[in-house]
PDB file of N, CA and C in Angstrom:
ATOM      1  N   UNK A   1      75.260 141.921  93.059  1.00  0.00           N
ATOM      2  CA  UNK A   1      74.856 143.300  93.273  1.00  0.00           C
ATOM      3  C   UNK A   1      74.043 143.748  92.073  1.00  0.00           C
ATOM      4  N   UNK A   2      72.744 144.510  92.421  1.00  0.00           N
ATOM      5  CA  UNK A   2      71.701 144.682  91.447  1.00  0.00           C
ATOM      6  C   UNK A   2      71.393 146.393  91.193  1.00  0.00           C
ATOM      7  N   UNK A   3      72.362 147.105  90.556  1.00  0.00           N
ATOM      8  CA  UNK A   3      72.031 148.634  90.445  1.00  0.00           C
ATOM      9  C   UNK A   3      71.077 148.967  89.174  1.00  0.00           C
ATOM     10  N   UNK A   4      70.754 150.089  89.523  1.00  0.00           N
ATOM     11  CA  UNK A   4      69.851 150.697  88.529  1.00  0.00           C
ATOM     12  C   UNK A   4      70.719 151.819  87.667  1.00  0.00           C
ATOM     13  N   UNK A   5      70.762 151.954  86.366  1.00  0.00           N
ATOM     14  CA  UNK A   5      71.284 152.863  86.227  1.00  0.00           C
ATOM     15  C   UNK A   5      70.540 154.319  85.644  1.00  0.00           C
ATOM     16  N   UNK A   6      70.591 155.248  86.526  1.00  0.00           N
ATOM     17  CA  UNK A   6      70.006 156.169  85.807  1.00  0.00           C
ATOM     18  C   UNK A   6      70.618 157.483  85.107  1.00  0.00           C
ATOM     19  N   UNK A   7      71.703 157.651  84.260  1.00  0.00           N
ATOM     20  CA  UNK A   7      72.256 157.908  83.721  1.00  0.00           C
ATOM     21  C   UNK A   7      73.711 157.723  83.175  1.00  0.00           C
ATOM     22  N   UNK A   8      74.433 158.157  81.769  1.00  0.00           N
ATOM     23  CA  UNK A   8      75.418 158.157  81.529  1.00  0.00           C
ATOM     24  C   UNK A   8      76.362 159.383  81.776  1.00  0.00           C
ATOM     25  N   UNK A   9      77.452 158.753  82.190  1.00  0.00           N
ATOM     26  CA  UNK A   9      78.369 160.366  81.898  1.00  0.00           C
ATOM     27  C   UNK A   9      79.329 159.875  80.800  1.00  0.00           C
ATOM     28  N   UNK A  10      79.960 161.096  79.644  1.00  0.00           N
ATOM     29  CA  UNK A  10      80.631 160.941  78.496  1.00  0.00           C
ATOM     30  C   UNK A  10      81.996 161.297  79.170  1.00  0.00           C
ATOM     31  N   UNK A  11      82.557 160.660  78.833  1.00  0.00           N
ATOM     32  CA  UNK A  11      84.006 160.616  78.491  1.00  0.00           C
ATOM     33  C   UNK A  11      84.801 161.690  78.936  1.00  0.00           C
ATOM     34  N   UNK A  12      84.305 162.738  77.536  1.00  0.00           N
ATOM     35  CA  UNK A  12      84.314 164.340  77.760  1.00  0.00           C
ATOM     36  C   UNK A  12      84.097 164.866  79.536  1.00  0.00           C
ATOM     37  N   UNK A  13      83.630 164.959  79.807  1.00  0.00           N
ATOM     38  CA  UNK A  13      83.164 165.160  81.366  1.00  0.00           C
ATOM     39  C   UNK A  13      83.738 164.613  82.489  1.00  0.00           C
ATOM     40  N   UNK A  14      84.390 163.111  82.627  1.00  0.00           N
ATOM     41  CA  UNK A  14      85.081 163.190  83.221  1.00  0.00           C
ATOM     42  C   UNK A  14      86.681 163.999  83.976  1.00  0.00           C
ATOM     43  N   UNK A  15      86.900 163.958  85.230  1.00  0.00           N
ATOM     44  CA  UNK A  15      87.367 165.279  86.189  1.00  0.00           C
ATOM     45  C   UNK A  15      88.184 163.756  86.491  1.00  0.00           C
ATOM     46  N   UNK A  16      90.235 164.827  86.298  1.00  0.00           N
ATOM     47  CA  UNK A  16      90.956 163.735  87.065  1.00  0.00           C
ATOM     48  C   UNK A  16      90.470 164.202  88.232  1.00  0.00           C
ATOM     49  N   UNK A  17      91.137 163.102  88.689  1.00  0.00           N
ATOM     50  CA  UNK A  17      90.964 163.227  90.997  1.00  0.00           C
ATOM     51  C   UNK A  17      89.546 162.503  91.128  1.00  0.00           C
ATOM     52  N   UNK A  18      88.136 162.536  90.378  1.00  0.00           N
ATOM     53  CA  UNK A  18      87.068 162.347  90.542  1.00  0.00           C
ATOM     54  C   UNK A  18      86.989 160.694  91.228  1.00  0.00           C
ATOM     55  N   UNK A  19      86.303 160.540  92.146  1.00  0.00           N
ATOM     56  CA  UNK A  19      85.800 159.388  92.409  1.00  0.00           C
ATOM     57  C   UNK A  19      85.082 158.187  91.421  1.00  0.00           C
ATOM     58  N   UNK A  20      85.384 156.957  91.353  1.00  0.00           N
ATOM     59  CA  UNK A  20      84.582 156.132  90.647  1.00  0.00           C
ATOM     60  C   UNK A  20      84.845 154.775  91.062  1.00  0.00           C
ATOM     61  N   UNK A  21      83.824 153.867  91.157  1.00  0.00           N
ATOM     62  CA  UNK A  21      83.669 152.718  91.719  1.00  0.00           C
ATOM     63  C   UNK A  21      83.477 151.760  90.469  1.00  0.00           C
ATOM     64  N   UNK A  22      84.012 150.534  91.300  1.00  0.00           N
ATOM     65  CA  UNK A  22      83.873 149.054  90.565  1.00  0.00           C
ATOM     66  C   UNK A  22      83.096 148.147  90.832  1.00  0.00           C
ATOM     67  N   UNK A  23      82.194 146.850  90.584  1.00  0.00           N
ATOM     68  CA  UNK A  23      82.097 146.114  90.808  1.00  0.00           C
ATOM     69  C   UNK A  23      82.324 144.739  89.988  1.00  0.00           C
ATOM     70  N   UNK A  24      83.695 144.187  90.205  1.00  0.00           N
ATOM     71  CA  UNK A  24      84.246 143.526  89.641  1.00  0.00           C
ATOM     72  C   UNK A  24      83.963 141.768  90.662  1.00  0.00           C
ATOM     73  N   UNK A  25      84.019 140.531  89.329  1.00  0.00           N
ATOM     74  CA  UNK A  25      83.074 139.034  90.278  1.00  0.00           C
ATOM     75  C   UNK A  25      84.913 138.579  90.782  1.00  0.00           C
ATOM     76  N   UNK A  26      85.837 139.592  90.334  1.00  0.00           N
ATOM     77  CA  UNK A  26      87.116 138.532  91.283  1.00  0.00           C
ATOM     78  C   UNK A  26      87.953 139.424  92.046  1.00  0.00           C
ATOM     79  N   UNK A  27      87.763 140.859  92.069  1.00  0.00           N
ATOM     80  CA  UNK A  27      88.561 141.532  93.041  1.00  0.00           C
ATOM     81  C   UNK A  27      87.714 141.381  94.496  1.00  0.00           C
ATOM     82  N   UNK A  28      88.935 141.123  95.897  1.00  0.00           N
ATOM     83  CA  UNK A  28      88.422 141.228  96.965  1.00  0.00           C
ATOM     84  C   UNK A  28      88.381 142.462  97.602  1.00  0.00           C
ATOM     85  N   UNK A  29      87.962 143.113  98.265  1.00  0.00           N
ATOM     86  CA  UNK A  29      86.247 143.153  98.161  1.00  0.00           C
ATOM     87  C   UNK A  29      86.189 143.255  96.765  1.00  0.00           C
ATOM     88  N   UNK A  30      84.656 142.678  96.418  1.00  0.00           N
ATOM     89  CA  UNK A  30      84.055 143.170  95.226  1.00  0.00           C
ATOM     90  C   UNK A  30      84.197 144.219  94.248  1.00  0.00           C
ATOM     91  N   UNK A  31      83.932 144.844  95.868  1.00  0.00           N
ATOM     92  CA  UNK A  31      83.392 146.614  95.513  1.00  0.00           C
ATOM     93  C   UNK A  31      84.169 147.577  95.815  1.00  0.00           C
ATOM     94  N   UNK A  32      84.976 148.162  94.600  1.00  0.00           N
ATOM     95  CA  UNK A  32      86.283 148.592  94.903  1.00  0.00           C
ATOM     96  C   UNK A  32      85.860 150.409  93.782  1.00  0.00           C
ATOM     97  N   UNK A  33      86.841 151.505  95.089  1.00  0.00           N
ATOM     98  CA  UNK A  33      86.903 152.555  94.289  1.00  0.00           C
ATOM     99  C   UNK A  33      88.396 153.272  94.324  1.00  0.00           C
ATOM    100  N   UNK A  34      88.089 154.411  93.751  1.00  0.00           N
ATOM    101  CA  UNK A  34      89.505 154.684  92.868  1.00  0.00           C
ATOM    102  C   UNK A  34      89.332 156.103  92.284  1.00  0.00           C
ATOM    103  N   UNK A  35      90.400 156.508  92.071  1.00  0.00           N
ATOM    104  CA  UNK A  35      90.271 157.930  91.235  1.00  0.00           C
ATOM    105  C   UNK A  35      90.573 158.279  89.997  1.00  0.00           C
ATOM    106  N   UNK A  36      90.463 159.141  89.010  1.00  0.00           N
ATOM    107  CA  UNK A  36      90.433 159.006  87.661  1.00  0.00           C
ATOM    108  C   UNK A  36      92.042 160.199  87.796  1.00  0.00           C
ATOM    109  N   UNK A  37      92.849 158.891  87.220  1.00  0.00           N
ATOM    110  CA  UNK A  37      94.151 159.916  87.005  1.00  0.00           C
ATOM    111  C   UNK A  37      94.186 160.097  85.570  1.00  0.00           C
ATOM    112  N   UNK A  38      93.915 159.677  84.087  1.00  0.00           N
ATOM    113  CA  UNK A  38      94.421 159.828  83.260  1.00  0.00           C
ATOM    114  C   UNK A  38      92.526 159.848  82.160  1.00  0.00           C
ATOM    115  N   UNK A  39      92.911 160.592  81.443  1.00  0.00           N
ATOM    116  CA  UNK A  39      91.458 160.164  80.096  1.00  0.00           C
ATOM    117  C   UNK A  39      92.559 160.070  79.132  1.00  0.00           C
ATOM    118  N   UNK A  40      93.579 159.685  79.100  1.00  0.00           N
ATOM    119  CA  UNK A  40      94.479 159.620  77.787  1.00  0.00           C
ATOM    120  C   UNK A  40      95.234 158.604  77.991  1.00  0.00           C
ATOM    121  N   UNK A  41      95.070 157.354  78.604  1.00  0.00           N
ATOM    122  CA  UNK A  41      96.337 156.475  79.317  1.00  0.00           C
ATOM    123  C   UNK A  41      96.594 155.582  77.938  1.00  0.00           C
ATOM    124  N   UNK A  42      97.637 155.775  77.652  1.00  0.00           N
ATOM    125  CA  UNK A  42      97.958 154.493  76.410  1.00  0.00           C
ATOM    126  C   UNK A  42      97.514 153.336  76.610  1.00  0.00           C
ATOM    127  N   UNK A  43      97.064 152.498  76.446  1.00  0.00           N
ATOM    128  CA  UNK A  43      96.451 151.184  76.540  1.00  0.00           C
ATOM    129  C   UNK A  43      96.597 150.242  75.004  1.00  0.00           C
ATOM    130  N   UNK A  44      96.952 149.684  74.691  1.00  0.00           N
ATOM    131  CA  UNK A  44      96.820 148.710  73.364  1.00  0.00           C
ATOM    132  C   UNK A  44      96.707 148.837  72.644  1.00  0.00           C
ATOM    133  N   UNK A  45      97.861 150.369  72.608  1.00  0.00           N
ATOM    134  CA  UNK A  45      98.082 150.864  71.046  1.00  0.00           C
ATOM    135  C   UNK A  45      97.083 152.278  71.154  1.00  0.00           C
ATOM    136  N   UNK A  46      96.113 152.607  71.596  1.00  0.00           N
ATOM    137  CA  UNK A  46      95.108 153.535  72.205  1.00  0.00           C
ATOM    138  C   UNK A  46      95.424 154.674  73.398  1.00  0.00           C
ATOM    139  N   UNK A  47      95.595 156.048  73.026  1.00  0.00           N
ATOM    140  CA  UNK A  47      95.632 156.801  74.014  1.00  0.00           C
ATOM    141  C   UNK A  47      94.003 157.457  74.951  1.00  0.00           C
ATOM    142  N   UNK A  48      93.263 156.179  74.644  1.00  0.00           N
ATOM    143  CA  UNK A  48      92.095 156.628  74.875  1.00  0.00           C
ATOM    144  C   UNK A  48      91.188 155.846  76.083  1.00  0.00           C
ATOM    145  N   UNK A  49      92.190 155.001  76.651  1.00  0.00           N
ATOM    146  CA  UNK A  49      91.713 154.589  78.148  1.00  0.00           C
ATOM    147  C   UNK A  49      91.549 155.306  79.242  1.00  0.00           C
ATOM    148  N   UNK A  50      90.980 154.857  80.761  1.00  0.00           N
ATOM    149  CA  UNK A  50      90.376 155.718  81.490  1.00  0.00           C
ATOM    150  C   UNK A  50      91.888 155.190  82.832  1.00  0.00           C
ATOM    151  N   UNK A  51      92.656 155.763  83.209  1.00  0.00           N
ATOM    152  CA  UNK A  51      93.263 154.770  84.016  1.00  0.00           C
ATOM    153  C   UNK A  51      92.754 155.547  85.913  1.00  0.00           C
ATOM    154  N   UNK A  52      92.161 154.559  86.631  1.00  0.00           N
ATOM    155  CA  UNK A  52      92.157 154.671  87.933  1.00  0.00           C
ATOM    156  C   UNK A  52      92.933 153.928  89.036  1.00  0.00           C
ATOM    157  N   UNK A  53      93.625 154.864  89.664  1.00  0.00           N
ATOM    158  CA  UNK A  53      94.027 154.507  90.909  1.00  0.00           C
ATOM    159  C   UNK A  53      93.773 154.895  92.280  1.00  0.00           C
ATOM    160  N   UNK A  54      94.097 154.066  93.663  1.00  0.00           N
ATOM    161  CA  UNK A  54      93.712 154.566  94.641  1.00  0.00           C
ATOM    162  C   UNK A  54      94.739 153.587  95.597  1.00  0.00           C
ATOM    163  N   UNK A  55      95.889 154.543  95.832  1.00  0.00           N
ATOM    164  CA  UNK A  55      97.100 154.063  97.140  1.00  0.00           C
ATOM    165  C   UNK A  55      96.776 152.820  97.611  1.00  0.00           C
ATOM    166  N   UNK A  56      97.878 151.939  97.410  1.00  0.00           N
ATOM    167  CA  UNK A  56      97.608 150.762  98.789  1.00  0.00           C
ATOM    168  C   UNK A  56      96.267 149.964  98.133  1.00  0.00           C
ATOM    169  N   UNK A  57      95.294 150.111  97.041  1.00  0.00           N
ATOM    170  CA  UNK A  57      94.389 149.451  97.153  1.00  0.00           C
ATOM    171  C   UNK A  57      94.630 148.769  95.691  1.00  0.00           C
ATOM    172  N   UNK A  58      94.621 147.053  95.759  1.00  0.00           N
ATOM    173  CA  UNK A  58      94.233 146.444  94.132  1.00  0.00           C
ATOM    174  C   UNK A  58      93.105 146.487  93.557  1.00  0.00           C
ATOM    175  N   UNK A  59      93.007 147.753  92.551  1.00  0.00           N
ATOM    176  CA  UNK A  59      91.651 147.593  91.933  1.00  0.00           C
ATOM    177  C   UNK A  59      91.417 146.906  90.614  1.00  0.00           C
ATOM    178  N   UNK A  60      92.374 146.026  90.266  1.00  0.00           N
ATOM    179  CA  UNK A  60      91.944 144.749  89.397  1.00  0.00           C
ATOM    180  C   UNK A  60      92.784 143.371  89.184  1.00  0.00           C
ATOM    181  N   UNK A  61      91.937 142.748  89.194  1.00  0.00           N
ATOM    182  CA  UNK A  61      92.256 141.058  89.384  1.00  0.00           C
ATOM    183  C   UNK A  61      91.700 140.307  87.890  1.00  0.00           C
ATOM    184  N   UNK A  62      92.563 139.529  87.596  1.00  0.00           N
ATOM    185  CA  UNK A  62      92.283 138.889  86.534  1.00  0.00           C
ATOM    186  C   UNK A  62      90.658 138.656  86.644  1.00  0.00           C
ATOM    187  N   UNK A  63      89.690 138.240  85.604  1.00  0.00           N
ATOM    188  CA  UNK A  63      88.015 138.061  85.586  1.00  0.00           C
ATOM    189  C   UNK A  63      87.595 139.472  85.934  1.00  0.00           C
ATOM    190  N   UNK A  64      88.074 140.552  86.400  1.00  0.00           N
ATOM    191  CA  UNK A  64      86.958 141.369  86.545  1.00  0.00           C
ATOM    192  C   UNK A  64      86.944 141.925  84.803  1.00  0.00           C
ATOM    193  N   UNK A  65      87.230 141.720  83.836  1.00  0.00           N
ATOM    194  CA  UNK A  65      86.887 142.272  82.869  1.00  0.00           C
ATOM    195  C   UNK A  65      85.339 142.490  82.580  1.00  0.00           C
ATOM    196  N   UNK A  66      84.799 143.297  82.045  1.00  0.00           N
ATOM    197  CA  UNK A  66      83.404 143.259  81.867  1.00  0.00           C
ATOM    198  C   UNK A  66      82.715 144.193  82.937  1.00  0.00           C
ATOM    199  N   UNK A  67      83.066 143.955  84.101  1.00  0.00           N
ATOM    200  CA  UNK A  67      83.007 144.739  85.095  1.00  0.00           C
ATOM    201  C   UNK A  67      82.477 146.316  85.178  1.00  0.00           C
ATOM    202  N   UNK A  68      81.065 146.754  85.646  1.00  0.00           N
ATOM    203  CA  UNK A  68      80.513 148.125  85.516  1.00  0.00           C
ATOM    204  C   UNK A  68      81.317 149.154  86.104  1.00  0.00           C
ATOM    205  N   UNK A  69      81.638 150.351  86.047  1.00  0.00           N
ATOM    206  CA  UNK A  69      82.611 151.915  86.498  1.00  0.00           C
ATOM    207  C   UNK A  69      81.359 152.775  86.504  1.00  0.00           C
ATOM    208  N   UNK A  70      81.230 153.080  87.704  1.00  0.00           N
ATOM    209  CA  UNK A  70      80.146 153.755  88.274  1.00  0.00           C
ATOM    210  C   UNK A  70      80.688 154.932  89.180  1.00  0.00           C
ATOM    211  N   UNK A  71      79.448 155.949  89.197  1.00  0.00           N
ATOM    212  CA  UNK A  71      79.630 156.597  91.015  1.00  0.00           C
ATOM    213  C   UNK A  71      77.694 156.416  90.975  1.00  0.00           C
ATOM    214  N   UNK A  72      77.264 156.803  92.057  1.00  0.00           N
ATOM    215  CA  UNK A  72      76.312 156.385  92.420  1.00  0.00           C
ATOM    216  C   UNK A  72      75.223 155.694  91.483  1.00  0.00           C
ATOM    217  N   UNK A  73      73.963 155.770  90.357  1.00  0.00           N
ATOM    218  CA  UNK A  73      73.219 155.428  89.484  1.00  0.00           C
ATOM    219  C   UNK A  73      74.152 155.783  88.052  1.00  0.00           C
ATOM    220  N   UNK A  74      75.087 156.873  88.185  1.00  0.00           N
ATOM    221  CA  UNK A  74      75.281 156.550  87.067  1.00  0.00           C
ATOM    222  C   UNK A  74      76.678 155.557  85.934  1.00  0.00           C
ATOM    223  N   UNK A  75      77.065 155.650  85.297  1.00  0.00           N
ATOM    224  CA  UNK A  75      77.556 154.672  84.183  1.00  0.00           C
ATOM    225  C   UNK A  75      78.532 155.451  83.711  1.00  0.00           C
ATOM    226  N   UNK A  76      79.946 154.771  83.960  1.00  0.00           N
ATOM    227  CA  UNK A  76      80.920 155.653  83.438  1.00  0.00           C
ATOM    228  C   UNK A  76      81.574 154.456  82.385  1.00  0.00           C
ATOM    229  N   UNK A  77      82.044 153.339  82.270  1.00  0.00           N
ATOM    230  CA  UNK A  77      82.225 152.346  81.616  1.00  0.00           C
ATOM    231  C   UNK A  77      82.663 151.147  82.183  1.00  0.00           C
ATOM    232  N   UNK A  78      83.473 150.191  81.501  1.00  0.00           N
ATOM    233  CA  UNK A  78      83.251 149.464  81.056  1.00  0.00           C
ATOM    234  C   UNK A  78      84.800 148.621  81.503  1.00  0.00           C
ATOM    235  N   UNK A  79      85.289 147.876  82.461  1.00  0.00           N
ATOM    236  CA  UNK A  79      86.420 147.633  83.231  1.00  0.00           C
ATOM    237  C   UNK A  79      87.490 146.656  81.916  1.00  0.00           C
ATOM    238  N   UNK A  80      88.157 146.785  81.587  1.00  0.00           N
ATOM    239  CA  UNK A  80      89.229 146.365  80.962  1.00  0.00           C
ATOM    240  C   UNK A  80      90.618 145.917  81.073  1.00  0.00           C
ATOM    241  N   UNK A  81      91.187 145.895  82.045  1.00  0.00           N
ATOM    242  CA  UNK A  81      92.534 145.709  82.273  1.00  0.00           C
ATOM    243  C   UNK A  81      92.838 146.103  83.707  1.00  0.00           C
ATOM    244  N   UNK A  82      93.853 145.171  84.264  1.00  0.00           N
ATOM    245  CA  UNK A  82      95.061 146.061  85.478  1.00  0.00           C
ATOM    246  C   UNK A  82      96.604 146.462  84.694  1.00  0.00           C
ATOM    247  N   UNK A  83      96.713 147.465  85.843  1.00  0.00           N
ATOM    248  CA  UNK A  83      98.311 147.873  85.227  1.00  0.00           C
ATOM    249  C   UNK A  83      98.766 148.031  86.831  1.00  0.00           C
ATOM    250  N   UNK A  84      99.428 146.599  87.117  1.00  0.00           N
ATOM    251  CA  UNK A  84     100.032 146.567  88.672  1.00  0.00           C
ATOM    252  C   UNK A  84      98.678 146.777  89.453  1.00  0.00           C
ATOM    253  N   UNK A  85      99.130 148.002  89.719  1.00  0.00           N
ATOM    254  CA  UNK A  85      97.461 147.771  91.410  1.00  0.00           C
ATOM    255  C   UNK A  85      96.134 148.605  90.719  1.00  0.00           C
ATOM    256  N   UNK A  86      95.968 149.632  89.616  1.00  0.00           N
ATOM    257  CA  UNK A  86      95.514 150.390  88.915  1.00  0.00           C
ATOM    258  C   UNK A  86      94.409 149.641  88.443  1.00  0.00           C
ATOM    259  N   UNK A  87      93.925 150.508  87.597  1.00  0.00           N
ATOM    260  CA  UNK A  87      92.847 149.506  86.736  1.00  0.00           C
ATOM    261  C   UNK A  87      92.711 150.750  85.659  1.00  0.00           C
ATOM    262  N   UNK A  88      92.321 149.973  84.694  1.00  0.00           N
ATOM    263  CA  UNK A  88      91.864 150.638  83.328  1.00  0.00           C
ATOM    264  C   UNK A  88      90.366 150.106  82.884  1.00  0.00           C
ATOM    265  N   UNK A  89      89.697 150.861  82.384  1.00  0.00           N
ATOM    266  CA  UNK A  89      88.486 150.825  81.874  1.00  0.00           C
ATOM    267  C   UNK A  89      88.226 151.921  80.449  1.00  0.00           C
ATOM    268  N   UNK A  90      87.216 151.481  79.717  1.00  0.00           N
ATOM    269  CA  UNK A  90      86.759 152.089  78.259  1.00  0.00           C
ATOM    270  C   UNK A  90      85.652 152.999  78.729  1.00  0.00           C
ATOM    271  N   UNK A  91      85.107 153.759  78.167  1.00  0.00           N
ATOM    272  CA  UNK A  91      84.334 155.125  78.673  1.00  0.00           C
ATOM    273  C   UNK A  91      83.100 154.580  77.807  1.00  0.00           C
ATOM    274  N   UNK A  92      81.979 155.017  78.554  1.00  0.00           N
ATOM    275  CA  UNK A  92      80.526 154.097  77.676  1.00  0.00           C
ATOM    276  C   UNK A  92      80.083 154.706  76.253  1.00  0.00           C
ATOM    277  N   UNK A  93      80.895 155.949  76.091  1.00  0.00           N
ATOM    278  CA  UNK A  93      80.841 156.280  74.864  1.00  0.00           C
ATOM    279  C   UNK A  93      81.925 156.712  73.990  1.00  0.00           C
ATOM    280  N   UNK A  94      82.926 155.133  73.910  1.00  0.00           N
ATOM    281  CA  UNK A  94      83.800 154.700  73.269  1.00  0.00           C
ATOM    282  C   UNK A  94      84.073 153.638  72.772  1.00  0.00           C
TER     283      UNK A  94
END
């Protein structure tokens, strides 16, 4: 999958509940979305992860690390971790 990105959103700006998509090379489907429950989720010593979930759906599988966090052109970060069916990601300006 070949997106363009035409902008960033900060950190700051993200809205829990908000929509945001994945495209990760080992979750099935690919192309997986989710909602932003936390901008403070403890993560690895760090209260500064992004954590998304979405009922019933696995949004991370071992290899998707690296993985782009999008909603349409733009760039939210940067995929990092599962926690059970959840997923965690770093914010592009962090």
């Amino acid at each position: 999958m070949c997106k363009t990105i035409s902008g960033v959103k900060r950190r700051a700006a993200f809205l829990i509940g908000e929509q945001v998509c994945m495209y990760g090379g080992y979750s099935v489907p690919n192309y997986q979305c989710g909602y932003i429950q936390s901008k403070t989720y403890l993560y690895d010593g760090q209260p500064t992860w992004i954590l998304v979930q979405n009922p019933g759906v696995d949004l991370s599988r071992g290899g998707d690390s690296g993985a782009p966090w999008f909603w349409g052109n733009t760039a939210y970060g940067m995929h990092s971790a599962g926690a059970g069916n959840d997923a965690i990601f770093m914010a592009t300006d962090y």
